[in-house]
Protein backbone atom coordinates (compact mmCIF):
# COMPACT_ATOMS: atom_id res chain seq x y z
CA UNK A 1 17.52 -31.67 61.79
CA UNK A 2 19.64 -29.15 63.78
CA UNK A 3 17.49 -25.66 64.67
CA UNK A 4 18.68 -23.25 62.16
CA UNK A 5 17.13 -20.29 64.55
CA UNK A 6 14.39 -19.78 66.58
CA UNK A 7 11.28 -20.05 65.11
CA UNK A 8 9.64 -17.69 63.66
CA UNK A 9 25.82 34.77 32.81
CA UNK A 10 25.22 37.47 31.40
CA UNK A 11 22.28 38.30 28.88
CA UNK A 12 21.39 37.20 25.57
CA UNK A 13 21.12 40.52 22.46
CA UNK A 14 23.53 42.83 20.89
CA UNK A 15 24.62 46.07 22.78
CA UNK A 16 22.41 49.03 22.74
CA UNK A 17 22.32 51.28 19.33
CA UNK A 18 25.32 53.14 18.55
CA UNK A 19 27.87 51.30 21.08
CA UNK A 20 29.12 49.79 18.02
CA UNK A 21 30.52 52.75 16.67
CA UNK A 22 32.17 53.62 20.64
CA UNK A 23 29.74 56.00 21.35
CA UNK A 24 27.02 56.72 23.04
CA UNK A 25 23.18 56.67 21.39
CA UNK A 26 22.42 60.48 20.11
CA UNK A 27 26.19 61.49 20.55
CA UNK A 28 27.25 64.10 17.87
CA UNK A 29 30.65 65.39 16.88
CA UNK A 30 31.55 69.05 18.06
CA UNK A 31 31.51 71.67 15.45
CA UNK A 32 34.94 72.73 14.22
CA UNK A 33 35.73 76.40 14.44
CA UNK A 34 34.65 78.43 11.38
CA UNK A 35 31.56 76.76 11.72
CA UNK A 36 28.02 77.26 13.33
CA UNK A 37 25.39 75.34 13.20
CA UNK A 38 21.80 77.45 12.40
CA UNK A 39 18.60 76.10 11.37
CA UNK A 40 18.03 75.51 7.83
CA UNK A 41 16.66 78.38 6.61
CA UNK A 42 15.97 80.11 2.67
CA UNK A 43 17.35 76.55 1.42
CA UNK A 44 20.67 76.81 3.15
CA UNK A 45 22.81 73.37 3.17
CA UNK A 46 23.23 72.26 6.51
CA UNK A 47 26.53 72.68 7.92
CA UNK A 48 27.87 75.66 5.33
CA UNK A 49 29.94 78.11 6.71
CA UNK A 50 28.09 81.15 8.22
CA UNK A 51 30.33 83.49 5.34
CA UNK A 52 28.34 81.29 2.46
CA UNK A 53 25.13 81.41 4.00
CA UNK A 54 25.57 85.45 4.69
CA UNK A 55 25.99 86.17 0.57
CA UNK A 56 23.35 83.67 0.05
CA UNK A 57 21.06 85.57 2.21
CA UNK A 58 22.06 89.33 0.51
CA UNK A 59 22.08 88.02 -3.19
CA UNK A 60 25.97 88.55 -3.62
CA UNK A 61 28.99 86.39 -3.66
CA UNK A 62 29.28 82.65 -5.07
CA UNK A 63 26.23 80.55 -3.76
CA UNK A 64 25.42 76.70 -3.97
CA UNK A 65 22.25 76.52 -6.47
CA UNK A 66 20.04 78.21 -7.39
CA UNK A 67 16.16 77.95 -8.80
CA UNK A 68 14.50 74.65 -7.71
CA UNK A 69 17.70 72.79 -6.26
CA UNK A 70 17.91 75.09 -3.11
CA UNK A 71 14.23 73.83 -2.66
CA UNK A 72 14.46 69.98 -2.84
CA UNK A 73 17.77 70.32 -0.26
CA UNK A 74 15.78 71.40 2.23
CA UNK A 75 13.11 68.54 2.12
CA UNK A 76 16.16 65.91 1.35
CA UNK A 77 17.73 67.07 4.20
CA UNK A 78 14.40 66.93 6.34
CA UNK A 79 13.78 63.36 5.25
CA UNK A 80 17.47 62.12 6.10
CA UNK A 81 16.46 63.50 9.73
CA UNK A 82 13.53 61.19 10.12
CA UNK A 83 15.49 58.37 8.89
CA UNK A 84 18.05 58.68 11.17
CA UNK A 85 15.50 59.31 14.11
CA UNK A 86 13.99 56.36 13.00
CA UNK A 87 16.64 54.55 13.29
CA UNK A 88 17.73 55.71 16.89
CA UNK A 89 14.35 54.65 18.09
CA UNK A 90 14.25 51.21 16.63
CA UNK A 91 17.69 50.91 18.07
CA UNK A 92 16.70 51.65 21.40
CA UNK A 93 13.04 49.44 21.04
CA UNK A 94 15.77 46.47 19.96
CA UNK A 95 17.73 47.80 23.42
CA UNK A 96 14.86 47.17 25.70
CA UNK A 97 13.81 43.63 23.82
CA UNK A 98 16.98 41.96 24.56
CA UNK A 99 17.55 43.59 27.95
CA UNK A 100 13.99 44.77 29.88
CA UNK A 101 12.11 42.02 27.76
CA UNK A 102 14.53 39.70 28.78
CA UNK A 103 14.20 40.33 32.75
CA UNK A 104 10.45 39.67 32.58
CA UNK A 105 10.16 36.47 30.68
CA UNK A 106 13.18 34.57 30.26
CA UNK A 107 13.63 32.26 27.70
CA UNK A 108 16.33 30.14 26.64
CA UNK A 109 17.99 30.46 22.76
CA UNK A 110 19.03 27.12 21.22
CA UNK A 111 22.30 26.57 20.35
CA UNK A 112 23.63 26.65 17.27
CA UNK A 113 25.00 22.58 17.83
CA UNK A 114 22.81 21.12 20.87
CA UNK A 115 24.41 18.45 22.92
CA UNK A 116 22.26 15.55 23.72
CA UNK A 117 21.15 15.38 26.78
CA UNK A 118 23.89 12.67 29.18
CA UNK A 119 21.84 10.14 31.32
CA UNK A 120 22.64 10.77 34.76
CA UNK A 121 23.26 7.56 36.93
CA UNK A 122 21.38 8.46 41.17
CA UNK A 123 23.99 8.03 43.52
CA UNK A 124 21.53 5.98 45.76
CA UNK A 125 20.93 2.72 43.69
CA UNK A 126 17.25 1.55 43.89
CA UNK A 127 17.11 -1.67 46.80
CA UNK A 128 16.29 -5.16 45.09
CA UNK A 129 12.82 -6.58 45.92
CA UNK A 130 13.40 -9.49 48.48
CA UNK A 131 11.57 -12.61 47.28
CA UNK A 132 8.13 -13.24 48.79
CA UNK A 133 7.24 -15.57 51.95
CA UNK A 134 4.54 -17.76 52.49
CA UNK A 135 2.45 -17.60 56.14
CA UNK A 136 0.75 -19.77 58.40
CA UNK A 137 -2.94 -19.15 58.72
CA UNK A 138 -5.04 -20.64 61.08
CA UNK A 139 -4.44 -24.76 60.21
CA UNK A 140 -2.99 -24.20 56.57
CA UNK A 141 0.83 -23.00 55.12
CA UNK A 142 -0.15 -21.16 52.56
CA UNK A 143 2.56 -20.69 49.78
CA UNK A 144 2.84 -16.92 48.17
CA UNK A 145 1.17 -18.48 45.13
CA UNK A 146 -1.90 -18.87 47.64
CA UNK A 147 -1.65 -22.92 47.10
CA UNK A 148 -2.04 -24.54 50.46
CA UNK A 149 -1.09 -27.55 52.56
CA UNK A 150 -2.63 -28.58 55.73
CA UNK A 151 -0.46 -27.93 59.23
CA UNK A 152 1.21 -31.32 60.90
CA UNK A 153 -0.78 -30.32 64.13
CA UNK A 154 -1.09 -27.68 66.62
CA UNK A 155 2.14 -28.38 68.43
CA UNK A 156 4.11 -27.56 65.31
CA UNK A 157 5.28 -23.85 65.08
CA UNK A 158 5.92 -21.27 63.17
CA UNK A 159 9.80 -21.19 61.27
CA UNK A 160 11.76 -19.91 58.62
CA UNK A 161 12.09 -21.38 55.76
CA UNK A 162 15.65 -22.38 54.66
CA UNK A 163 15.03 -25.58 52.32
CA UNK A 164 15.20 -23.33 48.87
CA UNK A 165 11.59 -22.96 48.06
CA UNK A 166 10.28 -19.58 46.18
CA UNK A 167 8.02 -17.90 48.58
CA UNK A 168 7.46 -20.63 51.12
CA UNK A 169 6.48 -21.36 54.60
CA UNK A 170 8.27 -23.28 57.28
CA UNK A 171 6.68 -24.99 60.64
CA UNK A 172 8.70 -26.86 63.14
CA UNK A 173 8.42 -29.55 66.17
CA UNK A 174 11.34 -29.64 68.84
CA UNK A 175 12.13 -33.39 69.79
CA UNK A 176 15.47 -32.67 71.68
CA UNK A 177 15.30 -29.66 73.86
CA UNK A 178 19.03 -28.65 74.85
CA UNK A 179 20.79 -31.85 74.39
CA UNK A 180 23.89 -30.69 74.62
CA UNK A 181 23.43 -28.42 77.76
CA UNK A 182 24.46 -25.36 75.16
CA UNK A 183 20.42 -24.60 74.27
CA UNK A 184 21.01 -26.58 71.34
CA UNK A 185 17.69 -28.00 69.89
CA UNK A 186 17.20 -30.85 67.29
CA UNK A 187 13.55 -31.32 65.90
CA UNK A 188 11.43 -31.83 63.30
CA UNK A 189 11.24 -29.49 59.65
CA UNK A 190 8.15 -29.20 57.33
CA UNK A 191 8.38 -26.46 54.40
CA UNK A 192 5.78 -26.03 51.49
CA UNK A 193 6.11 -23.38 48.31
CA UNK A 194 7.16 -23.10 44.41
CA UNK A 195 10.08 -24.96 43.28
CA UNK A 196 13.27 -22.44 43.34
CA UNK A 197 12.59 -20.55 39.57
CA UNK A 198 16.38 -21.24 39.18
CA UNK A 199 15.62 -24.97 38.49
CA UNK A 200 14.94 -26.01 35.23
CA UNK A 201 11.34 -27.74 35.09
CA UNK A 202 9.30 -29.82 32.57
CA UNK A 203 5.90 -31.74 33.04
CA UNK A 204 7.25 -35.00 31.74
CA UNK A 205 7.60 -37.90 33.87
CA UNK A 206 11.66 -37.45 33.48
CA UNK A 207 11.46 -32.96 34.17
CA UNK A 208 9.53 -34.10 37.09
CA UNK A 209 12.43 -36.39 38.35
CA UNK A 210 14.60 -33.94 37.62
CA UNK A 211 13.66 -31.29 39.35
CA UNK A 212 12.60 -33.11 42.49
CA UNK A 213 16.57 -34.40 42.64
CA UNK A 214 17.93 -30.56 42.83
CA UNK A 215 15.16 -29.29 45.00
CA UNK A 216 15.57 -32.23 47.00
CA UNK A 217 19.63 -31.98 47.12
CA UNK A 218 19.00 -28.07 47.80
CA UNK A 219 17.27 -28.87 50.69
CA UNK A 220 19.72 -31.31 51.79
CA UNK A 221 22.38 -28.84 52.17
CA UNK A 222 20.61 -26.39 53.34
CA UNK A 223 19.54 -28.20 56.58
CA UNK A 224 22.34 -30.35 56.69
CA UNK A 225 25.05 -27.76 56.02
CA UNK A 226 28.50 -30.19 57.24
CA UNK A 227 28.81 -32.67 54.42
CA UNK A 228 25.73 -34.46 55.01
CA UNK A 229 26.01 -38.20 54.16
CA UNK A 230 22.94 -40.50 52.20
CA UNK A 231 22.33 -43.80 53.95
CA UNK A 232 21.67 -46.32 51.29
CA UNK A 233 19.77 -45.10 48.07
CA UNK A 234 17.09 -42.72 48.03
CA UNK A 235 13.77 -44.11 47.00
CA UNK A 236 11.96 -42.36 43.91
CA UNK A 237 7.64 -42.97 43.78
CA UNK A 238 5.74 -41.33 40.47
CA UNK A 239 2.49 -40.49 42.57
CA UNK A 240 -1.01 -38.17 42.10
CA UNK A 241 -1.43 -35.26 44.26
CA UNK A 242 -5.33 -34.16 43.29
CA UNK A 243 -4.96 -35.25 40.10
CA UNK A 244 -1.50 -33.16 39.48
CA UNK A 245 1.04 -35.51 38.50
CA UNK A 246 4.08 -35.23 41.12
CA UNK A 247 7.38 -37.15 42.02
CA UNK A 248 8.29 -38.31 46.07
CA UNK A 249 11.67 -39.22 47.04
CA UNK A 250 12.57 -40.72 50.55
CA UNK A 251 16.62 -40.44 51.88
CA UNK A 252 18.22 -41.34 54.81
CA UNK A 253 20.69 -39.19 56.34
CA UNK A 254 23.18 -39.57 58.48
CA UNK A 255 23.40 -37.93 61.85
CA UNK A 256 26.68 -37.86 64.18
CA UNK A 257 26.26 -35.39 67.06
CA UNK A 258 27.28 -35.23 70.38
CA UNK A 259 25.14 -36.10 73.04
CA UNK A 260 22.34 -36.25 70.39
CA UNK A 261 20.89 -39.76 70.77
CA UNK A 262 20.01 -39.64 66.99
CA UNK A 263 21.35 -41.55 64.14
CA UNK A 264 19.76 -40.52 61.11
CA UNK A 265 17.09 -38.13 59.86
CA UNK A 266 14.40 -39.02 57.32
CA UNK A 267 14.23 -36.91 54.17
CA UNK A 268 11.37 -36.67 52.05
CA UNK A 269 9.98 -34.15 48.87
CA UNK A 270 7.48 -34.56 46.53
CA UNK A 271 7.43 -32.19 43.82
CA UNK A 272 3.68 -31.40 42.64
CA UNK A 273 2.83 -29.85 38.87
CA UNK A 274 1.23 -27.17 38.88
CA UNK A 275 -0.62 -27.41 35.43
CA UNK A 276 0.76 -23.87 33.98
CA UNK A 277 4.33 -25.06 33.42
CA UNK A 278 5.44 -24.39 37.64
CA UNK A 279 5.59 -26.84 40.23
CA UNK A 280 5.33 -26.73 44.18
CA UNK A 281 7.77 -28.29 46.39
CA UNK A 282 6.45 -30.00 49.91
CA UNK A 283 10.12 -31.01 52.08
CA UNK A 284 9.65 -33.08 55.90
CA UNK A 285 12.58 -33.91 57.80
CA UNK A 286 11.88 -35.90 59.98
CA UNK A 287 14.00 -37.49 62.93
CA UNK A 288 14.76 -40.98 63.19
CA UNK A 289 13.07 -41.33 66.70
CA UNK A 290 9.44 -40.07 66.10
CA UNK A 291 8.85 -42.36 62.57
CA UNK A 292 4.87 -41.97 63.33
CA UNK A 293 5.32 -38.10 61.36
CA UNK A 294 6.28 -39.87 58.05
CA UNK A 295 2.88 -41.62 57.36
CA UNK A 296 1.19 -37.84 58.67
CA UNK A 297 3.26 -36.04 56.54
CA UNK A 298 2.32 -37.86 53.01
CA UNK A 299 -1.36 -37.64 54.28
CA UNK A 300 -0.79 -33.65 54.73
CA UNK A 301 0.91 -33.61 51.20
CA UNK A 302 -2.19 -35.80 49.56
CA UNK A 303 -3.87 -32.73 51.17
CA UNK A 304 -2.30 -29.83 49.04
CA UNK A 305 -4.33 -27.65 47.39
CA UNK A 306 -3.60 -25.85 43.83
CA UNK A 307 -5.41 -22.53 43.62
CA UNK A 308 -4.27 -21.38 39.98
């Protein structure tokens, strides 16, 4: 196959007491003339003009009352006081709670009609999780699901993998080193992982056979990305990989590049059950020339490992 790359406001309360009424707290009318305000004494009414109060005092003219009425006005009068001093007080102790009280510990007042609260969308949207990779440790590709396959040998390296597998590992073997004078390279592709989670799978001998033909066609496309050609029929094996069930197929494909002194490519996959209703995918693509990888390659795959 052709190198794909190199390897690897305002505050809450009611105004103060008395601003109601458009005046200040304690704010009383001036007297009108005629009038003159005196402290209540010998049972006088508040507010009676100073000629009443003078014959009430000396005994003569009209007066007001008389016996024990110009007694209780006095103590009426007194008690009206207290109620309306009363009343300034608690208006200014209602003054302070909304406004001094108010400064020191804040709190927020429901509404009458609360509106539920509107999700808000971030502006940055979260980045989606790339799919894991499989790695190359020591003399074993070992798949993300930790399931492991031996290496072809120690002149294969490191790659990428690009065959479709979920969370696999690539190595690679360069046969033709710049054979078309352009640093081209044309080599050999091994890839191990899970079968793509997009492809419908089923332990039966038919899901098997099935899923080996997409993962296998995926594959094909993926390395082979100009309308790669079959060469004859692809050969389909029901085999045992450590007692897992599993499904090969062999393909030929055709090769036409210039100055490449290749003809065709051998592709082979064996899909591999897992046991809990997954499967792992093992892809070689091996070039026409070096046919002594094939038989290497199904021992490596006999050599898999499932660690579920």
């Amino acid at each position: 196959m052709p190198q794909q790359g190199p390897p690897l406001s305002g505050q809450y309360g009611q105004p103060p007491y008395g601003a109601l009424q458009g005046a200040p707290v304690g704010h009383y009318e001036a007297a009108q003339p005629g009038w003159q305000e005196q402290p209540l004494q010998d049972g006088a009414a508040y507010g009676q003009p100073r000629q009443q109060r003078a014959a009430h005092r000396s005994g003569s003219g009209q007066t007001t009352g008389g016996g024990s009425d110009g007694n209780k006005k006095p103590r009426v009068i007194g008690a009206l006081i207290l109620v309306v001093v009363a009343l300034i007080v608690t208006g200014l102790s209602a003054n302070w709670i909304w406004t001094k009280a108010d400064a020191v510990a804040p709190v927020d007042l429901p509404s009458a009609n609360p509106t539920p609260l509107k999700t808000i969308s971030p502006s940055i949207q979260p980045t989606a999780m790339p799919p894991p990779t499989g790695k190359v440790v020591g003399s074993q590709l070992i798949a993300s699901n930790n399931d492991t396959m031996p290496l072809m040998g120690s002149a294969w390296l490191d790659a990428d993998d690009k065959s479709g597998q979920y969370g696999g590992v690539a190595i690679w073997l360069t046969v033709h080193n710049n054979y078309d004078g352009k640093k081209s390279n044309w080599g050999n592709y091994v890839s191990f992982g899970a079968l793509d989670k997009k492809i419908p799978y089923t332990n039966t001998a038919a899901g098997r056979k099935d899923a080996a033909i997409q993962a296998a066609t995926n594959a094909l496309f993926a390395l082979y990305a100009d309308n790669p050609k079959l060469i004859g029929k692809a050969v389909h094996r029901q085999i045992t990989v450590g007692g897992h069930p599993a499904h090969e197929i062999t393909a030929r494909v055709e090769v036409k590049v210039p100055n490449l002194k290749e003809t065709f490519s051998t592709l082979m996959i064996t899909l591999i059950d897992r046991g809990d209703g997954t499967a792992d995918v093992a892809i070689g693509d091996i070039a026409g020339s070096t046919p002594q990888w094939l038989p290497i390659w199904r021992t490596k795959v006999s050599q898999i490992q499932i660690n579920n």
